[in-house]
PDB file of N, CA and C in Angstrom:
ATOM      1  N   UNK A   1     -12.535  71.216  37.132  1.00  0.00           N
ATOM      2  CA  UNK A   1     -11.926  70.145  37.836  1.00  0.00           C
ATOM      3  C   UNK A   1     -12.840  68.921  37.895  1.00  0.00           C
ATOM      4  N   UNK A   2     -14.108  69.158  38.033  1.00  0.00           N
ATOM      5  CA  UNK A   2     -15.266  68.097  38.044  1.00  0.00           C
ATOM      6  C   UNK A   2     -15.115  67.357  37.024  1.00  0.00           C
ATOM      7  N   UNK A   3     -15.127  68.134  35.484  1.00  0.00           N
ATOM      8  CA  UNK A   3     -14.689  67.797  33.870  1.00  0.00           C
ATOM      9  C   UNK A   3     -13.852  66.728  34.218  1.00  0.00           C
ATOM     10  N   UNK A   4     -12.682  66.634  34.663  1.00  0.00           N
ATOM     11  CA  UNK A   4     -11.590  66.374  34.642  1.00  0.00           C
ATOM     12  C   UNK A   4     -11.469  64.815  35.141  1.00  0.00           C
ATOM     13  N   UNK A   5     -12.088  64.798  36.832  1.00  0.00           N
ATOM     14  CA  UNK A   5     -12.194  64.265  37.676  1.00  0.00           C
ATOM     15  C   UNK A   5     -13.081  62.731  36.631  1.00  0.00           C
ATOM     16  N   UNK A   6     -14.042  63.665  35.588  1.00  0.00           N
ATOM     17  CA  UNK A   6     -15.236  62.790  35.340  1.00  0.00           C
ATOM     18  C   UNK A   6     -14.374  61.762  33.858  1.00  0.00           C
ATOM     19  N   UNK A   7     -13.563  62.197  33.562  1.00  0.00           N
ATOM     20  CA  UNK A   7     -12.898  62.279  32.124  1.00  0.00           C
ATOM     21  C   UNK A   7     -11.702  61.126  32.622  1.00  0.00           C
ATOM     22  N   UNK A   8     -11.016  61.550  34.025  1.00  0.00           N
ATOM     23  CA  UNK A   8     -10.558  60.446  33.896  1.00  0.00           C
ATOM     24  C   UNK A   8     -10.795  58.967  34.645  1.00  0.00           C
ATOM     25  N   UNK A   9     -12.271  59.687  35.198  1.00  0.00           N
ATOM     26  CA  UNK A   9     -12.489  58.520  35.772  1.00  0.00           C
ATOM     27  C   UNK A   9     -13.346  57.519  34.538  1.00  0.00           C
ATOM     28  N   UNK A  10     -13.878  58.045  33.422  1.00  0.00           N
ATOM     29  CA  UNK A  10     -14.392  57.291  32.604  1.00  0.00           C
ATOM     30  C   UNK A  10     -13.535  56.818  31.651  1.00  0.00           C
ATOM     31  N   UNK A  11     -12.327  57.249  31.247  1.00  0.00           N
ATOM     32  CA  UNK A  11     -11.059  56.472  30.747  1.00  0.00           C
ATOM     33  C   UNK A  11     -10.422  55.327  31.781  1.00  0.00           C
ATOM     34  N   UNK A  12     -10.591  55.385  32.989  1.00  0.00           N
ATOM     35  CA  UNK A  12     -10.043  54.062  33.596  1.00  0.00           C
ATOM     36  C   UNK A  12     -11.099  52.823  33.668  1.00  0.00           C
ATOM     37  N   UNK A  13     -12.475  53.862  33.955  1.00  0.00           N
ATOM     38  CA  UNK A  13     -13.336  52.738  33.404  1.00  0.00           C
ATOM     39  C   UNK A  13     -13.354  51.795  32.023  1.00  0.00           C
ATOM     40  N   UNK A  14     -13.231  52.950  31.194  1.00  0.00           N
ATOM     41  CA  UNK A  14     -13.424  52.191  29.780  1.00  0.00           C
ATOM     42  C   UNK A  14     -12.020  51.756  29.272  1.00  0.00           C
ATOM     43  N   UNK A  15     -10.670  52.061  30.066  1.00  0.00           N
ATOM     44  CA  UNK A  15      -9.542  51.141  29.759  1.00  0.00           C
ATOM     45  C   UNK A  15      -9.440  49.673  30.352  1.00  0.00           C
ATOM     46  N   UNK A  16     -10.487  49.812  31.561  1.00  0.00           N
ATOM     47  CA  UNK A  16     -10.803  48.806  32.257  1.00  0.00           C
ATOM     48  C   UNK A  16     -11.797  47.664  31.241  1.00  0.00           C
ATOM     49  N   UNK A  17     -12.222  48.103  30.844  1.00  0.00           N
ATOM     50  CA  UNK A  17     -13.251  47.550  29.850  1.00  0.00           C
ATOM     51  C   UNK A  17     -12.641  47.023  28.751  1.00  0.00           C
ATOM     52  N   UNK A  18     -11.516  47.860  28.180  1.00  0.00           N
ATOM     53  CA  UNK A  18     -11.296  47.420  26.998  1.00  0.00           C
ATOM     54  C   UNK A  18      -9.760  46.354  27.427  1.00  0.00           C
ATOM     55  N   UNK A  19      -9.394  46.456  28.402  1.00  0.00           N
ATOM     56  CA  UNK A  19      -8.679  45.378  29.147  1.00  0.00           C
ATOM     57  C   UNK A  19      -9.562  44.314  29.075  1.00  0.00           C
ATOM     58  N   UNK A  20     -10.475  43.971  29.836  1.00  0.00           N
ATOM     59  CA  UNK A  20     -11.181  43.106  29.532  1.00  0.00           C
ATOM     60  C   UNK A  20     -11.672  41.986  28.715  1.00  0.00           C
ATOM     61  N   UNK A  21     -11.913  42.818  27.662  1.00  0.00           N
ATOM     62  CA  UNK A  21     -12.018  42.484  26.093  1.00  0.00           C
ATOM     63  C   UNK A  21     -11.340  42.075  25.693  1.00  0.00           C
ATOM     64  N   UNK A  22     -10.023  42.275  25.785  1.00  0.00           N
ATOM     65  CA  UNK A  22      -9.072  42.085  25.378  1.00  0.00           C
ATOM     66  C   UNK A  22      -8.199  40.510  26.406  1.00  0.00           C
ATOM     67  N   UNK A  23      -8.625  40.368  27.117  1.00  0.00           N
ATOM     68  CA  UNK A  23      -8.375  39.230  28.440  1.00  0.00           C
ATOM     69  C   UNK A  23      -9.614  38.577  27.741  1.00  0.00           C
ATOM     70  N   UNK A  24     -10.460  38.775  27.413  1.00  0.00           N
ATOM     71  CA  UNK A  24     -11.577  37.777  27.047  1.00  0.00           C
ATOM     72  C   UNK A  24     -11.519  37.435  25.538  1.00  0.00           C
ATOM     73  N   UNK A  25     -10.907  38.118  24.657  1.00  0.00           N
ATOM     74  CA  UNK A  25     -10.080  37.414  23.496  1.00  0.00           C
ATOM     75  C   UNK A  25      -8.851  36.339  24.029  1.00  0.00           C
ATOM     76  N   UNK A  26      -8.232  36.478  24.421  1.00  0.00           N
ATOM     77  CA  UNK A  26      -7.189  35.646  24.520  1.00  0.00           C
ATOM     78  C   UNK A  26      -8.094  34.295  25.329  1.00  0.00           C
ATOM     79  N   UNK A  27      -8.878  34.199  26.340  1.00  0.00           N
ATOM     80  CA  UNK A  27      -9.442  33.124  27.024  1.00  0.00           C
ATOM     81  C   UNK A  27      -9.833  32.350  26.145  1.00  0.00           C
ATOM     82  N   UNK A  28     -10.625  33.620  25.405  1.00  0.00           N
ATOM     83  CA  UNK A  28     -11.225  32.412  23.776  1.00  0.00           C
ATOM     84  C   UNK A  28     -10.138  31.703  23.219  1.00  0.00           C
ATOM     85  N   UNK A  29      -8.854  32.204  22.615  1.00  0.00           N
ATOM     86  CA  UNK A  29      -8.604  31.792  22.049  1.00  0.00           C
ATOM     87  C   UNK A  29      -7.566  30.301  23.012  1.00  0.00           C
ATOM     88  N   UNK A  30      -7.608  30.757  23.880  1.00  0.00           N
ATOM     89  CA  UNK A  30      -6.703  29.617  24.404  1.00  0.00           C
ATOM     90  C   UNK A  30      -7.858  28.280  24.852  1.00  0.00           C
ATOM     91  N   UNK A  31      -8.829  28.579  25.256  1.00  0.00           N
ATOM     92  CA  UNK A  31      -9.691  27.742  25.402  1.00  0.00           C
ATOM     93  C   UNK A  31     -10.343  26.881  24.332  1.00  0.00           C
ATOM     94  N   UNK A  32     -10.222  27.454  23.068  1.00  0.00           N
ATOM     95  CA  UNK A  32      -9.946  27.251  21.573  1.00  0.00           C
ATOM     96  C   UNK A  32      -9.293  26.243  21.514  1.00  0.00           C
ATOM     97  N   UNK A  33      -8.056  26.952  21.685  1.00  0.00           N
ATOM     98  CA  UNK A  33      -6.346  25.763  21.025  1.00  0.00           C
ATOM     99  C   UNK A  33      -6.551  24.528  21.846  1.00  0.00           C
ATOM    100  N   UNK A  34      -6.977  24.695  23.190  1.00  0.00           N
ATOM    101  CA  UNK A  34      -6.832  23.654  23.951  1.00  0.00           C
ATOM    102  C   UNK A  34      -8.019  22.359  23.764  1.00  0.00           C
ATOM    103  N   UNK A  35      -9.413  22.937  22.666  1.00  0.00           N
ATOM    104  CA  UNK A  35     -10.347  21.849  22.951  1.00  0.00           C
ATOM    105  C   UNK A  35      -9.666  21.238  21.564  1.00  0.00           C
ATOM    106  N   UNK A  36      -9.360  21.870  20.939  1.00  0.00           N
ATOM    107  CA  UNK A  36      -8.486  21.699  18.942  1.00  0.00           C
ATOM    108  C   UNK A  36      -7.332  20.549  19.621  1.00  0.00           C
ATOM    109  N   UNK A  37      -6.948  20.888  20.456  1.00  0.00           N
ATOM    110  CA  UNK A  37      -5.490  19.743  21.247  1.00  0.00           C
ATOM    111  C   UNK A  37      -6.305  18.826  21.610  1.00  0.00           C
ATOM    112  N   UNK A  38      -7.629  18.669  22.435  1.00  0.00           N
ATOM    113  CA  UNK A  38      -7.986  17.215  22.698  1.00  0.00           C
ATOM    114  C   UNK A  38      -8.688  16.797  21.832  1.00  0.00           C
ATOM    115  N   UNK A  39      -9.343  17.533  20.797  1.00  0.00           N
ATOM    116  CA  UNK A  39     -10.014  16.633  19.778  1.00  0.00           C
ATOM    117  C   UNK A  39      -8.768  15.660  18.633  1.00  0.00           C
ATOM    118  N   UNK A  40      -7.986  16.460  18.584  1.00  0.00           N
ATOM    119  CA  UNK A  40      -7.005  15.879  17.797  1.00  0.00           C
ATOM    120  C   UNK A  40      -6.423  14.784  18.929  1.00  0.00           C
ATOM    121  N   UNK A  41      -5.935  14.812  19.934  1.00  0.00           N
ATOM    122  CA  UNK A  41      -6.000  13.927  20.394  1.00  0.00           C
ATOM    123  C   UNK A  41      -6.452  12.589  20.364  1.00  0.00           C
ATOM    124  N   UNK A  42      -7.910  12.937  20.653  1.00  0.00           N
ATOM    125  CA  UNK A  42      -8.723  11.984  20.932  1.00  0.00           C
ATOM    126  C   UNK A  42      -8.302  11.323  19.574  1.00  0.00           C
ATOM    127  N   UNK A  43      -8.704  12.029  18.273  1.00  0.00           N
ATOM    128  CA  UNK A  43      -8.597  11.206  16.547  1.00  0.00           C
ATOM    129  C   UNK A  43      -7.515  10.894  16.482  1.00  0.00           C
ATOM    130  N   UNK A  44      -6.486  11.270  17.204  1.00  0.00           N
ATOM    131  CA  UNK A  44      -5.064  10.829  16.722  1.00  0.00           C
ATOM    132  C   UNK A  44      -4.896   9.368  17.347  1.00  0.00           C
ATOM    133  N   UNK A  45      -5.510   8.913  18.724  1.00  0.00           N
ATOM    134  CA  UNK A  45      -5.433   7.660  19.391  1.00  0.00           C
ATOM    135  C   UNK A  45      -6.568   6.756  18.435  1.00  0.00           C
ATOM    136  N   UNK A  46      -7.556   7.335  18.303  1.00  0.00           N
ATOM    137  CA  UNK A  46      -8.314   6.034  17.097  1.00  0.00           C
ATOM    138  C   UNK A  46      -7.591   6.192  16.019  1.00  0.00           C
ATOM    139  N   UNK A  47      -6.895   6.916  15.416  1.00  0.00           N
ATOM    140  CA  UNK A  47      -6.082   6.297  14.041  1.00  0.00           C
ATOM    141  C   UNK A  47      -5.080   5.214  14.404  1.00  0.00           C
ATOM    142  N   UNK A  48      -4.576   5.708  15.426  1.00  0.00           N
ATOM    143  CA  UNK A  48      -3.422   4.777  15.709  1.00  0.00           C
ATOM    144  C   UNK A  48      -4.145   3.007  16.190  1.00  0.00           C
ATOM    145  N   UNK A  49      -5.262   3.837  16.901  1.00  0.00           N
ATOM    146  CA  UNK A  49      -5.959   2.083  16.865  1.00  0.00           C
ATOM    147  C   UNK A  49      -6.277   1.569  15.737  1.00  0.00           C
ATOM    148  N   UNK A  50      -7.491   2.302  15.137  1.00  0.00           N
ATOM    149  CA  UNK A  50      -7.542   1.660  13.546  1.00  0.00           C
ATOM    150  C   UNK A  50      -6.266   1.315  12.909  1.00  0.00           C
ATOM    151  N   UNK A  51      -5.211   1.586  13.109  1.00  0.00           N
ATOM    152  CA  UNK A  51      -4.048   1.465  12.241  1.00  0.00           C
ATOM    153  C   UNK A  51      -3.435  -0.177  12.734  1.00  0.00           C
ATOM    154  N   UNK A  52      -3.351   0.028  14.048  1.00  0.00           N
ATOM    155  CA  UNK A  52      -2.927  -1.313  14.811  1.00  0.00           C
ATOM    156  C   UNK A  52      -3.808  -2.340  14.376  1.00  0.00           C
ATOM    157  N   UNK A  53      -4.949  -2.368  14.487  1.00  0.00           N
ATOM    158  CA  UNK A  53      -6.264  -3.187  14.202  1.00  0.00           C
ATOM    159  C   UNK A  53      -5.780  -3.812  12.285  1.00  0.00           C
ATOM    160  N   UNK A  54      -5.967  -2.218  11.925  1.00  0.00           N
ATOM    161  CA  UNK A  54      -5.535  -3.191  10.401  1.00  0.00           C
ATOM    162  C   UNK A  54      -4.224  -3.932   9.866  1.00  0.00           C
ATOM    163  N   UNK A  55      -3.153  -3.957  10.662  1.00  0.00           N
ATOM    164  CA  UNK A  55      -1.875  -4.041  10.591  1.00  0.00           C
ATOM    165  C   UNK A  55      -2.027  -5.761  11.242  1.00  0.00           C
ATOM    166  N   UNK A  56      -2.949  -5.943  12.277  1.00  0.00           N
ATOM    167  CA  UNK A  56      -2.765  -6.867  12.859  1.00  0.00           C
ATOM    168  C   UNK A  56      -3.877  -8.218  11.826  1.00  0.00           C
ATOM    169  N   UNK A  57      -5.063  -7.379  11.271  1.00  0.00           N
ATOM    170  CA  UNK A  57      -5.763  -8.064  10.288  1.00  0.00           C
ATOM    171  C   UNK A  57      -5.336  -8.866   9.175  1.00  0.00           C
ATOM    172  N   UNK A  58      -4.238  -7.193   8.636  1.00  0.00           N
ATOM    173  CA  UNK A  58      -3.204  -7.963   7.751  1.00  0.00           C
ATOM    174  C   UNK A  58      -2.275  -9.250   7.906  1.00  0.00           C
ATOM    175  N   UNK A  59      -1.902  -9.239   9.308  1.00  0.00           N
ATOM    176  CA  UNK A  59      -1.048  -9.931   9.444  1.00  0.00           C
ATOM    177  C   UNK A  59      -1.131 -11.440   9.218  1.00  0.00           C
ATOM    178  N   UNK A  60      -2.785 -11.549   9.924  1.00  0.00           N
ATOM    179  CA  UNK A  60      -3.093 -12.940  10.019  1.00  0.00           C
ATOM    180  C   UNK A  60      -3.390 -13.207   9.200  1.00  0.00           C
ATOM    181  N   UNK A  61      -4.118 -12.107   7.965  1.00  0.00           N
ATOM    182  CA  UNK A  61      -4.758 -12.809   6.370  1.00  0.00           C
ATOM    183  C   UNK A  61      -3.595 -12.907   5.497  1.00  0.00           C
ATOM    184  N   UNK A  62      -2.255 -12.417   5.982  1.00  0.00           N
ATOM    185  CA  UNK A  62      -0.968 -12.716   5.405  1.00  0.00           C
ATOM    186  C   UNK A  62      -0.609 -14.308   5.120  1.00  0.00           C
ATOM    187  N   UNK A  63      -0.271 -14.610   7.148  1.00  0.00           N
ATOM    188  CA  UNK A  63      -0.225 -15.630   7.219  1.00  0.00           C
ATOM    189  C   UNK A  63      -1.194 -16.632   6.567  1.00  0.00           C
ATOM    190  N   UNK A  64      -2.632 -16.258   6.383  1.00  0.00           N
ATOM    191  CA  UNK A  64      -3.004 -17.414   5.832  1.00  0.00           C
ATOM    192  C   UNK A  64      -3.091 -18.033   4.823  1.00  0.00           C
ATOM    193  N   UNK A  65      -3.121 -16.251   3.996  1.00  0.00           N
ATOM    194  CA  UNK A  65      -3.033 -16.854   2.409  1.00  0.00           C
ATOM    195  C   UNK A  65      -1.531 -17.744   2.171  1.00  0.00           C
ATOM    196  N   UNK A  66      -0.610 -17.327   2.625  1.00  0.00           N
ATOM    197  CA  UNK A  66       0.583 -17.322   2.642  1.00  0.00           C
ATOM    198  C   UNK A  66       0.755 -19.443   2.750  1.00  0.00           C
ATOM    199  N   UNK A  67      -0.112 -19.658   3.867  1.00  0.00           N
ATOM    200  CA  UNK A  67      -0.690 -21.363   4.174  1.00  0.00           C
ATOM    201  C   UNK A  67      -1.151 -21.783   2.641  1.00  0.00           C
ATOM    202  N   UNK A  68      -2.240 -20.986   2.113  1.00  0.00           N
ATOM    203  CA  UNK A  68      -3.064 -21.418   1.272  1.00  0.00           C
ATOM    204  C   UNK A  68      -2.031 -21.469  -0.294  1.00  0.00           C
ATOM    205  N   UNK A  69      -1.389 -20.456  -0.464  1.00  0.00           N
ATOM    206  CA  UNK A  69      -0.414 -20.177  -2.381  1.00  0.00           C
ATOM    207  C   UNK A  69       0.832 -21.454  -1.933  1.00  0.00           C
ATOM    208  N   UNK A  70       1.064 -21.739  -0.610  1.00  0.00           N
ATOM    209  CA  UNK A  70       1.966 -22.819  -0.911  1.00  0.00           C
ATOM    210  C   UNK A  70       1.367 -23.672  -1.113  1.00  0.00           C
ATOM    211  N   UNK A  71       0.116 -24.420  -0.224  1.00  0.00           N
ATOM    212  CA  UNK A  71      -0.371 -25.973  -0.713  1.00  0.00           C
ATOM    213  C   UNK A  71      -0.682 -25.951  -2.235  1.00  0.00           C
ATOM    214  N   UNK A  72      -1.306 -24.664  -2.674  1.00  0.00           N
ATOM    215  CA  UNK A  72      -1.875 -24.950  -4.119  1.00  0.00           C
ATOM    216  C   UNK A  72      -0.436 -24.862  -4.886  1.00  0.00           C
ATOM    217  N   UNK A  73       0.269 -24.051  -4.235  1.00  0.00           N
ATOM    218  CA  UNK A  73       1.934 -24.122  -5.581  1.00  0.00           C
ATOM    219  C   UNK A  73       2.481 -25.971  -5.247  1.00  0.00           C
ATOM    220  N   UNK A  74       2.182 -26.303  -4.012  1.00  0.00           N
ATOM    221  CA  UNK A  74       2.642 -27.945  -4.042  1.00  0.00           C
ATOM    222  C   UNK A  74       1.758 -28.446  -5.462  1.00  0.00           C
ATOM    223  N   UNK A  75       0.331 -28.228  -5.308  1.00  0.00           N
ATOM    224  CA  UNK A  75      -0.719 -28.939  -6.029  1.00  0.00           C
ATOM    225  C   UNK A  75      -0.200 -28.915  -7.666  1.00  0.00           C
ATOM    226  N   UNK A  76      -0.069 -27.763  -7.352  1.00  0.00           N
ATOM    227  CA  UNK A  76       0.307 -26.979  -9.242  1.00  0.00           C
ATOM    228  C   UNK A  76       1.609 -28.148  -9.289  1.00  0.00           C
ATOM    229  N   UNK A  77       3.013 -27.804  -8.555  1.00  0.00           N
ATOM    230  CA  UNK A  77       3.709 -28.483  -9.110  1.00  0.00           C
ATOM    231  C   UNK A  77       3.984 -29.854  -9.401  1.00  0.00           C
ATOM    232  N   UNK A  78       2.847 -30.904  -8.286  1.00  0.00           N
ATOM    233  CA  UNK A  78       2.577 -32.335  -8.274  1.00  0.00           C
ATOM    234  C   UNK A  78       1.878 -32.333  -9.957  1.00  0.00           C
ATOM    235  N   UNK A  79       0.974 -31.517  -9.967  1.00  0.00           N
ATOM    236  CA  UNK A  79       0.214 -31.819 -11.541  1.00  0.00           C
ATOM    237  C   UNK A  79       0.658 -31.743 -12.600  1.00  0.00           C
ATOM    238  N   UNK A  80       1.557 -30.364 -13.145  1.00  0.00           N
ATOM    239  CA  UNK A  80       2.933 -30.264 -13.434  1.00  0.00           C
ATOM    240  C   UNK A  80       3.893 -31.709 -13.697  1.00  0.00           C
ATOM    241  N   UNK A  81       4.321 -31.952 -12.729  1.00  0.00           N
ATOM    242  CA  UNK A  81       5.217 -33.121 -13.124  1.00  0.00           C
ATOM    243  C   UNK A  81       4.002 -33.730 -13.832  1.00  0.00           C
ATOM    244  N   UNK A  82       3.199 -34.993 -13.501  1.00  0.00           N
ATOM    245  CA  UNK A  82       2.447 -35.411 -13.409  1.00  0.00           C
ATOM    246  C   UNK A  82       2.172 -35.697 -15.044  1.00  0.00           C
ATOM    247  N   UNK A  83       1.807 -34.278 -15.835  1.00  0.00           N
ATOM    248  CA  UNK A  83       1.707 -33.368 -16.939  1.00  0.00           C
ATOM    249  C   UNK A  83       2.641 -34.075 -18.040  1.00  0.00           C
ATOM    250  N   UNK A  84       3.806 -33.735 -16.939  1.00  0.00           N
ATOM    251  CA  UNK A  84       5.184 -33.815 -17.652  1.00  0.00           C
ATOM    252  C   UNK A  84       5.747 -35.492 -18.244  1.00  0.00           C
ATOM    253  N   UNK A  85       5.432 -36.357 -17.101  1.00  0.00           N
ATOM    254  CA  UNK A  85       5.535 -37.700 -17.548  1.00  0.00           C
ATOM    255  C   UNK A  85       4.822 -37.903 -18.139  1.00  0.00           C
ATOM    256  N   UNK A  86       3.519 -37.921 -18.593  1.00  0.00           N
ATOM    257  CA  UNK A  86       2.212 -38.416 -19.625  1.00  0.00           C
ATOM    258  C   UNK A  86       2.699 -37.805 -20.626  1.00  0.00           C
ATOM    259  N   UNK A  87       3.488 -36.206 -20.947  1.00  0.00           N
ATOM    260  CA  UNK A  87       3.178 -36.120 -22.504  1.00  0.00           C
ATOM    261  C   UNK A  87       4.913 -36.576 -22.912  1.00  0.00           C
ATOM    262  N   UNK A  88       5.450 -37.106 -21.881  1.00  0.00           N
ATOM    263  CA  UNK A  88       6.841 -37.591 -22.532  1.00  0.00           C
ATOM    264  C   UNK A  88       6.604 -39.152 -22.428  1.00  0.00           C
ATOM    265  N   UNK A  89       5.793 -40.028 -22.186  1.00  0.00           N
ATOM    266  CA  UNK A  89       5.439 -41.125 -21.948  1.00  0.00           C
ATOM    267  C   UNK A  89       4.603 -41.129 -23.998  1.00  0.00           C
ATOM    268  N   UNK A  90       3.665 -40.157 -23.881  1.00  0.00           N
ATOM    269  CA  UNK A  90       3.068 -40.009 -25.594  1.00  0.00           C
ATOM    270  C   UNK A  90       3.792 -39.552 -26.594  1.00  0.00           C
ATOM    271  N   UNK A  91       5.214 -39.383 -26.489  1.00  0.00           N
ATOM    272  CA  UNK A  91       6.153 -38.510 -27.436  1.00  0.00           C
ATOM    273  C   UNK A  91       5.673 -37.204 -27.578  1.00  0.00           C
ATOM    274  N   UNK A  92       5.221 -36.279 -26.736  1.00  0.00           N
ATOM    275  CA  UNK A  92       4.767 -35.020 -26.775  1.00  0.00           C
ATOM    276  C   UNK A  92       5.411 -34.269 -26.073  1.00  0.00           C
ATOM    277  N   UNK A  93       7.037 -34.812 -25.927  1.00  0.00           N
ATOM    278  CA  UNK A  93       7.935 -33.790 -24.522  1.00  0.00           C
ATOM    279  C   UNK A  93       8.496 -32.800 -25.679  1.00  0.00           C
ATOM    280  N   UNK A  94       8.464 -31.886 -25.270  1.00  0.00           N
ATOM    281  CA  UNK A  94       8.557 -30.709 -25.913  1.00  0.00           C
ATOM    282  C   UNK A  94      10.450 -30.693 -26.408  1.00  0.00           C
ATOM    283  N   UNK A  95      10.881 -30.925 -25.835  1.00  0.00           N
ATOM    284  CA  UNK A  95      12.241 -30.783 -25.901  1.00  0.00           C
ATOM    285  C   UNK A  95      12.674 -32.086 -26.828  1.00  0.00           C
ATOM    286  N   UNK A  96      12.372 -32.637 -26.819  1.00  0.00           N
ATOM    287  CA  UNK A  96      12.480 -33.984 -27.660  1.00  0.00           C
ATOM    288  C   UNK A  96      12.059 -33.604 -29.157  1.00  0.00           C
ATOM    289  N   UNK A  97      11.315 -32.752 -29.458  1.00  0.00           N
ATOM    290  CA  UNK A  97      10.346 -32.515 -30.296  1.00  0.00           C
ATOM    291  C   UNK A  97      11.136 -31.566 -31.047  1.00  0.00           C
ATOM    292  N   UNK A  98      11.802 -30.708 -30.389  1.00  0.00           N
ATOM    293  CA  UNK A  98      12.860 -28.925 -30.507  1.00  0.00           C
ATOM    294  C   UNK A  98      13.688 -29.749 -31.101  1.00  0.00           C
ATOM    295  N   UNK A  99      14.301 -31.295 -30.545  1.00  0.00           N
ATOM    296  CA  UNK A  99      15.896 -31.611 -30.538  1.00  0.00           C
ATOM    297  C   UNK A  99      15.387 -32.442 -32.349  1.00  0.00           C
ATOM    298  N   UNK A 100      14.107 -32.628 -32.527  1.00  0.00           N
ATOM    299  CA  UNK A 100      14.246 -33.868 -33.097  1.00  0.00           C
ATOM    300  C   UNK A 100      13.839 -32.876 -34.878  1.00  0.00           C
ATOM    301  N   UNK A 101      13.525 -31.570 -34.817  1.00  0.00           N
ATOM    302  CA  UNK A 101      12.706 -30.619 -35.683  1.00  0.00           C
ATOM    303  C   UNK A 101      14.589 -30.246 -36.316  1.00  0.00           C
ATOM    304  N   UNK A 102      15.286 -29.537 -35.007  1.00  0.00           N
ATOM    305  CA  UNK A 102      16.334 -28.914 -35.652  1.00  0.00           C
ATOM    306  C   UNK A 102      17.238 -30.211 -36.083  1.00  0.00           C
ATOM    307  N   UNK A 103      17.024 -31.535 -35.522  1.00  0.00           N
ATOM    308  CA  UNK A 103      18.119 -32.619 -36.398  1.00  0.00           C
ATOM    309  C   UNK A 103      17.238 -32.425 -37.928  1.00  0.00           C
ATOM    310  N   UNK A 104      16.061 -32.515 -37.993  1.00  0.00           N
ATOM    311  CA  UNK A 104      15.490 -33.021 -39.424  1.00  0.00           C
ATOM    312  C   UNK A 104      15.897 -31.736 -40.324  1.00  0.00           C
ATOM    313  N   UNK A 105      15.808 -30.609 -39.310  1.00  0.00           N
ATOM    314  CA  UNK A 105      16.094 -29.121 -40.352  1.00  0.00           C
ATOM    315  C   UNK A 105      17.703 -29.063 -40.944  1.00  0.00           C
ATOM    316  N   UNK A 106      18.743 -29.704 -39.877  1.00  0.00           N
ATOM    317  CA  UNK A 106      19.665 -30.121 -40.634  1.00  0.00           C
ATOM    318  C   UNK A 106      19.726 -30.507 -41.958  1.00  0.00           C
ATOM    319  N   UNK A 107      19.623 -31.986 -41.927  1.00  0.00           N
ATOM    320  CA  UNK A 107      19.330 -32.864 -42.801  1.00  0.00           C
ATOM    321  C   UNK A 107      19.079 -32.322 -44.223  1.00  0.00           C
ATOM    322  N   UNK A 108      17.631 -31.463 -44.093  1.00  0.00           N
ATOM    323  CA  UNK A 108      16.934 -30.808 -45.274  1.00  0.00           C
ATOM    324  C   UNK A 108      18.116 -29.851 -45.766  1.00  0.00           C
ATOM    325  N   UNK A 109      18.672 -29.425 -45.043  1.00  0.00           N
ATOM    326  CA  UNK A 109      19.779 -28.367 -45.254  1.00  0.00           C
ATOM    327  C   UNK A 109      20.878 -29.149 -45.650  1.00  0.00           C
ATOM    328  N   UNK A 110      21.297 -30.188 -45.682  1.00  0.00           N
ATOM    329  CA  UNK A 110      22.150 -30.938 -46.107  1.00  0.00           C
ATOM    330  C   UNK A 110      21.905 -31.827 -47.307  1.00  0.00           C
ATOM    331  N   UNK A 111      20.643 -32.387 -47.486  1.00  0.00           N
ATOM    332  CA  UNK A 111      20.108 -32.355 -48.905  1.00  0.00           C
ATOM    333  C   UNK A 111      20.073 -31.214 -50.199  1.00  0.00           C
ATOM    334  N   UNK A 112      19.791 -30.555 -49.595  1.00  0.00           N
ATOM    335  CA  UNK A 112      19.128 -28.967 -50.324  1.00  0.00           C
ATOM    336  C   UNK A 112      20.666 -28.703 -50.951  1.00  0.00           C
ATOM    337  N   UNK A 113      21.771 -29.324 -49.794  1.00  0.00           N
ATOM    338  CA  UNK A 113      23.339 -28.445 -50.666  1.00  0.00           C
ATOM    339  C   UNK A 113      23.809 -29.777 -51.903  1.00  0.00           C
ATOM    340  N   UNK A 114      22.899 -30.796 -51.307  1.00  0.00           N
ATOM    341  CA  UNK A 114      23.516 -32.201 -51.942  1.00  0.00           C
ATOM    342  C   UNK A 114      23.220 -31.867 -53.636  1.00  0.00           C
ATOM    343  N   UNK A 115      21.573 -31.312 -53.700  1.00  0.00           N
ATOM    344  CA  UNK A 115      20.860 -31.050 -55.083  1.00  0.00           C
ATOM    345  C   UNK A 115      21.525 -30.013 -55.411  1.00  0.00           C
ATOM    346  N   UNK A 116      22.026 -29.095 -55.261  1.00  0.00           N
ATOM    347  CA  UNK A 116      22.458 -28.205 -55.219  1.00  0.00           C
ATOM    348  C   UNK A 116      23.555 -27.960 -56.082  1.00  0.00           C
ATOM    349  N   UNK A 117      24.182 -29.131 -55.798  1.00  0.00           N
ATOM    350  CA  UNK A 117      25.606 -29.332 -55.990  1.00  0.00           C
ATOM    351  C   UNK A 117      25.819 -30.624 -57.557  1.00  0.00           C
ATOM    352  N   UNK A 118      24.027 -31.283 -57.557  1.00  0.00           N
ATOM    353  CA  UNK A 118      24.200 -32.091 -58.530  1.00  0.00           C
ATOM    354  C   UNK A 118      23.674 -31.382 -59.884  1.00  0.00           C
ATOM    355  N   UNK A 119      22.924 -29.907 -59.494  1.00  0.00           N
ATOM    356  CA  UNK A 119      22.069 -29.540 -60.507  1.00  0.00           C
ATOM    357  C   UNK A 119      23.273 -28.743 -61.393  1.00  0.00           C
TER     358      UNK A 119
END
């Protein structure tokens, strides 16, 4: 009976124990998940700042270039014209030049049937 007495008092001990162990796995692991939840946390609020921060960087170097490609597209297109009257002022307008190549290519083509026709 002593056997007995001793047998099950050292199984409640050592179920007690292995209860324990078993309560002290789970603490870990929840005490775990929970520091994994504020670290992500914490990185998840600086991304979102860094994110705001660069969104807002963008915005203004948007706007400025955005200031800057129009004055120079004014510039471009003032020079442009500009361009445009000087080489039609020198007989160098391009279109004048197209209109004045395909009249003469006529012509040659209208000679060419004239000999053509005498040979």
């Amino acid at each position: 009976m002593v056997n007995l007495k001793r047998v099950t008092s050292s199984a409640e001990k050592t179920d007690g124990v292995v209860r324990k162990a078993w309560l002290l796995g789970i603490g870990v692991c929840v005490i775990a998940f929970e520091e994994i939840q504020t670290q992500f946390t914490k990185i998840n609020d600086g991304n979102i700042r860094l994110f705001n921060q660069l969104v807002a960087k963008g915005e203004e170097y948007s706007s400025d270039s955005t200031t800057i490609i129009s004055n120079e597209t004014r510039e471009e297109t003032a020079v442009e014209k500009r361009v445009a009257e000087v080489r039609k002022q020198l007989g160098l307008d391009t279109k004048s030049n197209q209109a004045k190549i395909a009249e003469l290519s006529q012509r040659v083509d209208e000679l060419t049937q004239a000999l053509n026709k005498l040979s």
